[in-house]
C-alpha atoms as a PDB file:
ATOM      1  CA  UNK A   1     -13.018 -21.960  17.907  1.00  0.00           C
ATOM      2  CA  UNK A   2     -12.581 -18.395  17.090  1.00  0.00           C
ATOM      3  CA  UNK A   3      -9.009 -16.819  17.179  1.00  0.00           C
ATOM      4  CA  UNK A   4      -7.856 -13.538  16.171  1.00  0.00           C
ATOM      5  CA  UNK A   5      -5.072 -13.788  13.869  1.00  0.00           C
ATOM      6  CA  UNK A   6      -2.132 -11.022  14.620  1.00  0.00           C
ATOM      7  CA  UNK A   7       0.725  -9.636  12.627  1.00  0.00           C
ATOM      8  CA  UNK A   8       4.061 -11.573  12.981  1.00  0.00           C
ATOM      9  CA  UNK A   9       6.551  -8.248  12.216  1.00  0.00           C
ATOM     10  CA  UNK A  10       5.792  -4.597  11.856  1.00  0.00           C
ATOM     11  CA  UNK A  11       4.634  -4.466   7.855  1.00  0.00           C
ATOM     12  CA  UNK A  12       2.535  -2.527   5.509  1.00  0.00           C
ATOM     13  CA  UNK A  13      -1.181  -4.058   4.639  1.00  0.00           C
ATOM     14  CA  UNK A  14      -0.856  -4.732   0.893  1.00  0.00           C
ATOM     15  CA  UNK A  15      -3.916  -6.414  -0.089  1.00  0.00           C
ATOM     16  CA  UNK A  16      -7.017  -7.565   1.696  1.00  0.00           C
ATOM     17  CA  UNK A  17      -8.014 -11.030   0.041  1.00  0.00           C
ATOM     18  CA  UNK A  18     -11.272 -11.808   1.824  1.00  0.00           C
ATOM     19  CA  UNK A  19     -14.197  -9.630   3.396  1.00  0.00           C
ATOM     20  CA  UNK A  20     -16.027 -10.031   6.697  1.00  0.00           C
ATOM     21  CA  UNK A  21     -18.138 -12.732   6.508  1.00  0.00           C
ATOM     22  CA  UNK A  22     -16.047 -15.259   3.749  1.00  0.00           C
ATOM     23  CA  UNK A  23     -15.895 -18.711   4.239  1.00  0.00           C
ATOM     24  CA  UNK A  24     -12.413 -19.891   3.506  1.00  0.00           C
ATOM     25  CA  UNK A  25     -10.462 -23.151   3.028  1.00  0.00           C
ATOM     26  CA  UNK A  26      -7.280 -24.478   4.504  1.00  0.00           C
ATOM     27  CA  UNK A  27      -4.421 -22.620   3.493  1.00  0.00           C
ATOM     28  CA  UNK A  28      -6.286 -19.740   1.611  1.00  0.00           C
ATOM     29  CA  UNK A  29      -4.177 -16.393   1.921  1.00  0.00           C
ATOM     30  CA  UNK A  30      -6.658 -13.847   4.189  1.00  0.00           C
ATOM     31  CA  UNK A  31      -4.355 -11.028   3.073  1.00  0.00           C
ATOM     32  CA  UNK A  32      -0.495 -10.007   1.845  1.00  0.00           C
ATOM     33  CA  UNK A  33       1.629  -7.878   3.956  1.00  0.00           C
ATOM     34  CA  UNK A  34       4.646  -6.262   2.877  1.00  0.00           C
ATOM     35  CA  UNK A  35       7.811  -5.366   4.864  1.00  0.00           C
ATOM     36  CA  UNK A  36      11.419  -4.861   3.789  1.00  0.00           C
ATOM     37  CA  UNK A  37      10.249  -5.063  -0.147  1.00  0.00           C
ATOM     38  CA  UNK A  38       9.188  -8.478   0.508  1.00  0.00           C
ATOM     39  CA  UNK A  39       5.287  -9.978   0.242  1.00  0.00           C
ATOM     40  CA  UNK A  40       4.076 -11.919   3.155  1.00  0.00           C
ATOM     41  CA  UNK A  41       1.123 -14.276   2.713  1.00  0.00           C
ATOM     42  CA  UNK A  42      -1.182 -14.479   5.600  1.00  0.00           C
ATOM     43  CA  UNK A  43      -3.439 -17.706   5.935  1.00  0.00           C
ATOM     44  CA  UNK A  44      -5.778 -19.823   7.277  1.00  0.00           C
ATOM     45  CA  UNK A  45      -4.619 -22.656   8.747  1.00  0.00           C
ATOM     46  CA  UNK A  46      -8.432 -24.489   9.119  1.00  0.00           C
ATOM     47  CA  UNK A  47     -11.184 -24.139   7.357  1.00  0.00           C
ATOM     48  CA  UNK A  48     -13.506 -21.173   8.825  1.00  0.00           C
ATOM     49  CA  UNK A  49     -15.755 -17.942   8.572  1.00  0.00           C
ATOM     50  CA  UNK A  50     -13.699 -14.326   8.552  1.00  0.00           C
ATOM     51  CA  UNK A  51     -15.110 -12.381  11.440  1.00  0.00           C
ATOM     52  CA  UNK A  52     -13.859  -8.594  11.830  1.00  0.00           C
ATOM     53  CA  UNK A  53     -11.345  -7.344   9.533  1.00  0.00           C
ATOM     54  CA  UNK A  54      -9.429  -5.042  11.911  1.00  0.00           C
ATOM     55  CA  UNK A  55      -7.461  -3.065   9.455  1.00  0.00           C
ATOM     56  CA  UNK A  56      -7.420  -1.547   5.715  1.00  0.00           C
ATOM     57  CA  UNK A  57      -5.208  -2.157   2.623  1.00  0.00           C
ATOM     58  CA  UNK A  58      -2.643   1.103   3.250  1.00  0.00           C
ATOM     59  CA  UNK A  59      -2.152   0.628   6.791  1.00  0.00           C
ATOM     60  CA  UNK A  60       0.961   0.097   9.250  1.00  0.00           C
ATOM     61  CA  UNK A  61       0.610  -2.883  11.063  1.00  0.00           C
ATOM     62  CA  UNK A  62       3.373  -3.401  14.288  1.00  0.00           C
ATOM     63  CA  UNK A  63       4.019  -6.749  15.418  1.00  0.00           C
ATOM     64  CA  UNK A  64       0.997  -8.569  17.765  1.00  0.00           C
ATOM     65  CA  UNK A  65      -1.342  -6.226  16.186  1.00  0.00           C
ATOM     66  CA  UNK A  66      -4.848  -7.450  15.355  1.00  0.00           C
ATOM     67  CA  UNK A  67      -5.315  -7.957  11.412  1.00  0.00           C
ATOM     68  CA  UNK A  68      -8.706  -9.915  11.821  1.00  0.00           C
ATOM     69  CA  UNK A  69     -11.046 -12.474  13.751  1.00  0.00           C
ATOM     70  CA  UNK A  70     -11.111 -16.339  12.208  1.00  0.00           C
ATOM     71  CA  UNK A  71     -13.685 -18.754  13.392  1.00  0.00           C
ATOM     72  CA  UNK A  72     -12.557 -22.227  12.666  1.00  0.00           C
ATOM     73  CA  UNK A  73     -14.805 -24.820  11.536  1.00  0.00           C
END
């Protein structure tokens, strides 16, 4: 089922961890926001493929934006 996977909080894009296209496991960390000095982890919860990356490492994310599209296996 594909899903796009949002920002929780209003943060800064760190580091992207995967590219468009990936396959990734359970758990594996997509990318790593940070906000208020403080790394935040962003995963997959299923197994799945990494559709569109919506954003770049450097940007400002605001809450409920769109980081990237996940289709779970």
């Amino acid at each position: 089922m594909a899903e796009t996977i949002n920002a929780d909080m209003g943060a800064n894009v760190w580091k992207i961890l995967v590219k468009e296209g990936d396959q990734v496991e359970e758990d594996q960390v997509f990318l790593i926001l940070e906000a208020m000095k403080m790394e935040i982890p962003v995963m997959a919860e299923d197994a799945g493929t990494v559709g569109r990356i919506h954003v770049a490492e450097g940007d400002v994310v605001a809450s409920g934006q769109p980081l990237l599209d996940f289709e779970e296996e």
